[in-house]
N, C-alpha and C. Protein backbone atom coordinates (compact mmCIF):
# COMPACT_ATOMS: atom_id res chain seq x y z
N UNK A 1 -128.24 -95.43 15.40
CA UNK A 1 -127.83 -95.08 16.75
C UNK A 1 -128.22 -93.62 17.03
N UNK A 2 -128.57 -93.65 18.61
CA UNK A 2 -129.10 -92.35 18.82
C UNK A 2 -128.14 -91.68 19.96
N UNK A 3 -126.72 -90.98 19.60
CA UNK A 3 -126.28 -90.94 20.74
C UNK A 3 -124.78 -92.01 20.76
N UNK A 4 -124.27 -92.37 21.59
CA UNK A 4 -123.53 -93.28 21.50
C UNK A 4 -124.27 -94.85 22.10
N UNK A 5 -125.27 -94.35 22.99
CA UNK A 5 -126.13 -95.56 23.67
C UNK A 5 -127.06 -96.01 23.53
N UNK A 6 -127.97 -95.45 22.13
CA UNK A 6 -129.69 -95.37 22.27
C UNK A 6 -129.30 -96.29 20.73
N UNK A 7 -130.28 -97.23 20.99
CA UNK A 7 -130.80 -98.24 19.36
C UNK A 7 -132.10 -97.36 19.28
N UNK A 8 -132.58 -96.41 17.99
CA UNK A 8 -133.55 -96.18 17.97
C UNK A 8 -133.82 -96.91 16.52
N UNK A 9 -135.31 -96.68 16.20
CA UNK A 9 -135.91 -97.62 15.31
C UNK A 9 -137.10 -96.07 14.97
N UNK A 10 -136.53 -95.73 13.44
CA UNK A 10 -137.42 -94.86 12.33
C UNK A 10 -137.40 -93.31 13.27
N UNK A 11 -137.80 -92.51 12.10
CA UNK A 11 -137.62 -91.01 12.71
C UNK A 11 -138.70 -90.07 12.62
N UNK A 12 -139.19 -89.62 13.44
CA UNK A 12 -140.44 -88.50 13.33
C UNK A 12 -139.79 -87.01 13.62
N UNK A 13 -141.29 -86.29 13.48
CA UNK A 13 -140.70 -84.46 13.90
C UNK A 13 -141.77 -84.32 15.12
N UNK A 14 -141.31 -83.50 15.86
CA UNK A 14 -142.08 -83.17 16.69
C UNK A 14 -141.99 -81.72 17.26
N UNK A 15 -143.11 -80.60 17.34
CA UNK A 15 -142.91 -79.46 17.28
C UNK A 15 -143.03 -78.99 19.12
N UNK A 16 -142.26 -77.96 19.32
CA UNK A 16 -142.60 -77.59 21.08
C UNK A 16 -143.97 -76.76 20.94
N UNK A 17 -144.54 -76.12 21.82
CA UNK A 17 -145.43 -74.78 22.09
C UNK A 17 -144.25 -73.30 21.43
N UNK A 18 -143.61 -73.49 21.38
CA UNK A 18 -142.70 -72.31 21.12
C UNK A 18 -142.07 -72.04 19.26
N UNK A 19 -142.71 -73.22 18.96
CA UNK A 19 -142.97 -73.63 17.67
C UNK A 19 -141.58 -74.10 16.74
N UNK A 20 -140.52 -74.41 17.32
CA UNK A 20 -139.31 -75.04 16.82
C UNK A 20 -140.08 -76.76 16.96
N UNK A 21 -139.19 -77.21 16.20
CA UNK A 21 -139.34 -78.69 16.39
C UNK A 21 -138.14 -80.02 16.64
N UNK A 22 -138.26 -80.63 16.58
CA UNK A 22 -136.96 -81.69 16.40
C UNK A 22 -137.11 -82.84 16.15
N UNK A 23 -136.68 -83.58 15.67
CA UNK A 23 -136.48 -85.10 14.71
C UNK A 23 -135.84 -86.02 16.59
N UNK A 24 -136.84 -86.99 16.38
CA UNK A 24 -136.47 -88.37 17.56
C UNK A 24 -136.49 -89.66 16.90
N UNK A 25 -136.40 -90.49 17.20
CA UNK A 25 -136.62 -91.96 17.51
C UNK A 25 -138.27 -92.45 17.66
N UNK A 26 -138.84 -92.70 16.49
CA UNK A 26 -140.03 -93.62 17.04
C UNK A 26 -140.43 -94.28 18.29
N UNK A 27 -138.97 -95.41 18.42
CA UNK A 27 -139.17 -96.04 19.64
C UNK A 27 -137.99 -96.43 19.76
N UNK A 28 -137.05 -96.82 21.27
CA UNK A 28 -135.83 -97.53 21.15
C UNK A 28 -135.48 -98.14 22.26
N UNK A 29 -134.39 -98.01 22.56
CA UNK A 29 -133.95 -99.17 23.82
C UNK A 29 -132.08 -98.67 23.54
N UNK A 30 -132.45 -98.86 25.12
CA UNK A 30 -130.79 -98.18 25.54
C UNK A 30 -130.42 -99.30 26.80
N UNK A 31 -129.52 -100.51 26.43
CA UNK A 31 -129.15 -101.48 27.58
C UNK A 31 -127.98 -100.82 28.35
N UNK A 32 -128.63 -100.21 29.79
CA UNK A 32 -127.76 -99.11 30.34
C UNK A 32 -127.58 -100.35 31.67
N UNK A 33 -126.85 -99.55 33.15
CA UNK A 33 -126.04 -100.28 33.57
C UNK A 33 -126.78 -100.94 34.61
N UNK A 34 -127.90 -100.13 35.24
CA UNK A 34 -129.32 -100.77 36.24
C UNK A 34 -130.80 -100.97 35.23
N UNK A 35 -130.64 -100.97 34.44
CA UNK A 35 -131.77 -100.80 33.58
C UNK A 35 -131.56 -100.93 32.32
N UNK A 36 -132.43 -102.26 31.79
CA UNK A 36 -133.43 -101.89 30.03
C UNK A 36 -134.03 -100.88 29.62
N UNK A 37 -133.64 -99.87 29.02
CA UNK A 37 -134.49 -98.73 29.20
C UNK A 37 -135.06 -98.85 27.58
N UNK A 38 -136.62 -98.26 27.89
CA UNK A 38 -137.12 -98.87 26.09
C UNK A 38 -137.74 -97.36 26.31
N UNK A 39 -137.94 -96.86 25.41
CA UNK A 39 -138.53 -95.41 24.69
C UNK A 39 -139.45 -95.37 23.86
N UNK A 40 -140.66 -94.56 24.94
CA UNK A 40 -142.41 -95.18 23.99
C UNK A 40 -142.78 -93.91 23.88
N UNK A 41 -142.48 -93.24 22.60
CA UNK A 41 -142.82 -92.19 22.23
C UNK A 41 -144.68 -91.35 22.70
N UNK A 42 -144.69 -90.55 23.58
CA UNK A 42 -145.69 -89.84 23.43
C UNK A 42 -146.50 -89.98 25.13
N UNK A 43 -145.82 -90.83 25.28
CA UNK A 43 -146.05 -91.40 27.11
C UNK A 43 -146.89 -92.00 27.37
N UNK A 44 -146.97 -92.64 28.63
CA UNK A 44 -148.14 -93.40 29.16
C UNK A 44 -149.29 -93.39 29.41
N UNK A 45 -149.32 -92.02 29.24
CA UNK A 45 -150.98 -91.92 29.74
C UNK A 45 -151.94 -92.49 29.17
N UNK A 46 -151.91 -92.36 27.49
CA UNK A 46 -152.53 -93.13 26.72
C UNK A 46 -152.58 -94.55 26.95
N UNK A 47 -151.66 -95.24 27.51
CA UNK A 47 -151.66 -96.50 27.63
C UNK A 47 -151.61 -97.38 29.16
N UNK A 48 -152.97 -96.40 29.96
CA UNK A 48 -152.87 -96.50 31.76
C UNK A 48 -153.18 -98.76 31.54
N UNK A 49 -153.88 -98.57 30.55
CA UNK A 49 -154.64 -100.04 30.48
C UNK A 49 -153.84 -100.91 30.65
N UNK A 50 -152.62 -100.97 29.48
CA UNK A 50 -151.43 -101.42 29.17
C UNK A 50 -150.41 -101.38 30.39
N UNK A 51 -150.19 -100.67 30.96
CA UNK A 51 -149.43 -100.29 32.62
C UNK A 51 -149.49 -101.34 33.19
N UNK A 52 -151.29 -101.37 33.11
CA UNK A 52 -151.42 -102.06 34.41
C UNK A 52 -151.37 -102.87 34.81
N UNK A 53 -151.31 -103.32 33.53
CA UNK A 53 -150.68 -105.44 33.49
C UNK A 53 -149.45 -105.56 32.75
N UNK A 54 -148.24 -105.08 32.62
CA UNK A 54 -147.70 -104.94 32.02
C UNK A 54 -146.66 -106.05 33.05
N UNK A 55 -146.38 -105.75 34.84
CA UNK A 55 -145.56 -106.46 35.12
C UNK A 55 -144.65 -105.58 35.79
N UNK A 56 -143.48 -106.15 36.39
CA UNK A 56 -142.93 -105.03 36.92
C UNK A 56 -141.88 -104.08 36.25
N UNK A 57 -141.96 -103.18 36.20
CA UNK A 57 -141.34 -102.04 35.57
C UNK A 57 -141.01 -100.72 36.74
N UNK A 58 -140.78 -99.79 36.19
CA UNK A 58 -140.61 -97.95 36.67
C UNK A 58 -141.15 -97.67 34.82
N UNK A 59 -141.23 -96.34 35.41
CA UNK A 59 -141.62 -95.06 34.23
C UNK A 59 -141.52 -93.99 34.35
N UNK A 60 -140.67 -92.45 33.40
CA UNK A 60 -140.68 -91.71 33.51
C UNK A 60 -141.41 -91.26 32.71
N UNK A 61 -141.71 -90.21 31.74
CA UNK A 61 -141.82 -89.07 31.39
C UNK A 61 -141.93 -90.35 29.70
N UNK A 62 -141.26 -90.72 29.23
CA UNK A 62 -141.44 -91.59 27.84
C UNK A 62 -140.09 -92.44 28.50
N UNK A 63 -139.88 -92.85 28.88
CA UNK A 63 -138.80 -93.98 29.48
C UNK A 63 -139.03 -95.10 30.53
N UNK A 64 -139.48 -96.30 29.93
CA UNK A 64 -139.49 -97.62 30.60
C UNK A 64 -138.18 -98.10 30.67
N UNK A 65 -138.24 -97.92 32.29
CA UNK A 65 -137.46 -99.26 33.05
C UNK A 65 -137.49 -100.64 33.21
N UNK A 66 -136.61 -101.80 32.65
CA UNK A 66 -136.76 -102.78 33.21
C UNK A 66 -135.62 -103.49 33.54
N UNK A 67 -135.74 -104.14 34.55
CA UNK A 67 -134.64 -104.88 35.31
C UNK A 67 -134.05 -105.72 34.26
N UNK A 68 -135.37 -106.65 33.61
CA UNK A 68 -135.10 -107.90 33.15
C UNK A 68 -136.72 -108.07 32.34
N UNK A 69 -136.57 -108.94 30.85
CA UNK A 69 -137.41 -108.75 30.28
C UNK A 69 -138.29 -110.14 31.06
N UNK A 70 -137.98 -110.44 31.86
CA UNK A 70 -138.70 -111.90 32.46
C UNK A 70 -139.99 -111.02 33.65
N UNK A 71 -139.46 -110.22 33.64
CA UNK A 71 -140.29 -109.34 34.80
C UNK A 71 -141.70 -108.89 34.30
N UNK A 72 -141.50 -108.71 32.91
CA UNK A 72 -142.88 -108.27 32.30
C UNK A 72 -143.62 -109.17 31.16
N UNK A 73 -144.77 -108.72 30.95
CA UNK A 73 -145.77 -109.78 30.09
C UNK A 73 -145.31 -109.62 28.62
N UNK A 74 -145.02 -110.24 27.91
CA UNK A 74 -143.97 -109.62 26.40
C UNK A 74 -145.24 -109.37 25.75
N UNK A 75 -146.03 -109.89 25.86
CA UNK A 75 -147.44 -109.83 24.55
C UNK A 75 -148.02 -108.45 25.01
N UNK A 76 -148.11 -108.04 26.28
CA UNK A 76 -148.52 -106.60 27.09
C UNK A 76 -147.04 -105.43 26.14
N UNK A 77 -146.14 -105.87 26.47
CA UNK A 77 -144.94 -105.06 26.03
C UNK A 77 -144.93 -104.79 24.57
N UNK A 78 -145.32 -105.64 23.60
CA UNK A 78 -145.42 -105.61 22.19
C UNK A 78 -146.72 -104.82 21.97
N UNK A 79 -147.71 -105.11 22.21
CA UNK A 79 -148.80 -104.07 22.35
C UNK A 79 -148.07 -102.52 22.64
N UNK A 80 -148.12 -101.97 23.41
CA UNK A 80 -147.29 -101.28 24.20
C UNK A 80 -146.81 -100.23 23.19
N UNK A 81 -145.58 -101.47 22.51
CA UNK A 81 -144.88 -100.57 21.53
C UNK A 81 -145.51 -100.53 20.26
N UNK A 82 -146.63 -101.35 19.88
CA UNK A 82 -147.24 -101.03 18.14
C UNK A 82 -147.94 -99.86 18.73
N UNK A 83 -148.79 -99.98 19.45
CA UNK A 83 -149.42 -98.26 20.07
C UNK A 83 -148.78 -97.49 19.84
N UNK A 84 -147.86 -97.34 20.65
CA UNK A 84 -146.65 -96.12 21.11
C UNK A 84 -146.25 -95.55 19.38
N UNK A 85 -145.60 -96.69 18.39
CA UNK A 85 -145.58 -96.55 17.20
C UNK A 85 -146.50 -96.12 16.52
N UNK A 86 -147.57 -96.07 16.46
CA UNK A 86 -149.03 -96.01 15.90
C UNK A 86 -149.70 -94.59 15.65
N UNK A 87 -149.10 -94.50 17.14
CA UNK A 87 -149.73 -92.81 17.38
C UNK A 87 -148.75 -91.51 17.04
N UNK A 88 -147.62 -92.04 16.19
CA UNK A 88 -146.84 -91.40 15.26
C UNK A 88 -146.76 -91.26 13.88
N UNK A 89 -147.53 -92.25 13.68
CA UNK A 89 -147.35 -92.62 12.01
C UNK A 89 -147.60 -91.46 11.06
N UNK A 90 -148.40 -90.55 11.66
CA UNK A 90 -148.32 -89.23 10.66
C UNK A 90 -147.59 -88.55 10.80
N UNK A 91 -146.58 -88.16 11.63
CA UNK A 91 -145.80 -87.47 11.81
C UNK A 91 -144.18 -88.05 11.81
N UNK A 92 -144.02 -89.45 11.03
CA UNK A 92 -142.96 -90.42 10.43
C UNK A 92 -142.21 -89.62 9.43
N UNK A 93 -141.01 -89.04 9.43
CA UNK A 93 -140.07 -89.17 8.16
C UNK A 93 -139.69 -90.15 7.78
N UNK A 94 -140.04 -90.18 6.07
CA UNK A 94 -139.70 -91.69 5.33
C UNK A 94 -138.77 -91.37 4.73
């Protein structure tokens, strides 16, 4: 648990420009009260392809919205997150 609300799944470091760093969540999911919210480490940009068929959603900053998992393509969404996972793997605490 990340928090009292966040399921996260494995732990990385990640450093600012100011050169401190901090330990997150790979990836997770927080079932909040208007929203599925799932957490794709490192953001979307990398993954405009993936977006774009993904279905209906919102997105912030590393935070997918979803109403309902019927709304989006699950095989698009699983992609999604082995990426999102992927592009951490060196920077994984085991």
């Amino acid at each position: 648990m990340w928090g009292s609300s966040i399921v996260g799944f494995g732990r990385y470091r990640y450093g600012y420009s100011d050169g401190s760093e901090r330990e997150w969540m790979v990836t997770g999911f927080s079932p909040r009260k208007n929203d599925l919210t799932l957490y794709v480490t490192g953001g979307f940009e990398p993954h405009q392809d993936l977006m774009a068929n993904l279905g209906k959603h919102k997105s912030a900053k590393v935070c997918l919205y979803l109403k309902k998992l019927s709304d989006v393509d699950l095989a698009v969404l699983r992609k999604l997150i082995a990426r999102s996972v992927k592009s951490v793997d060196s920077k994984r605490i085991k």
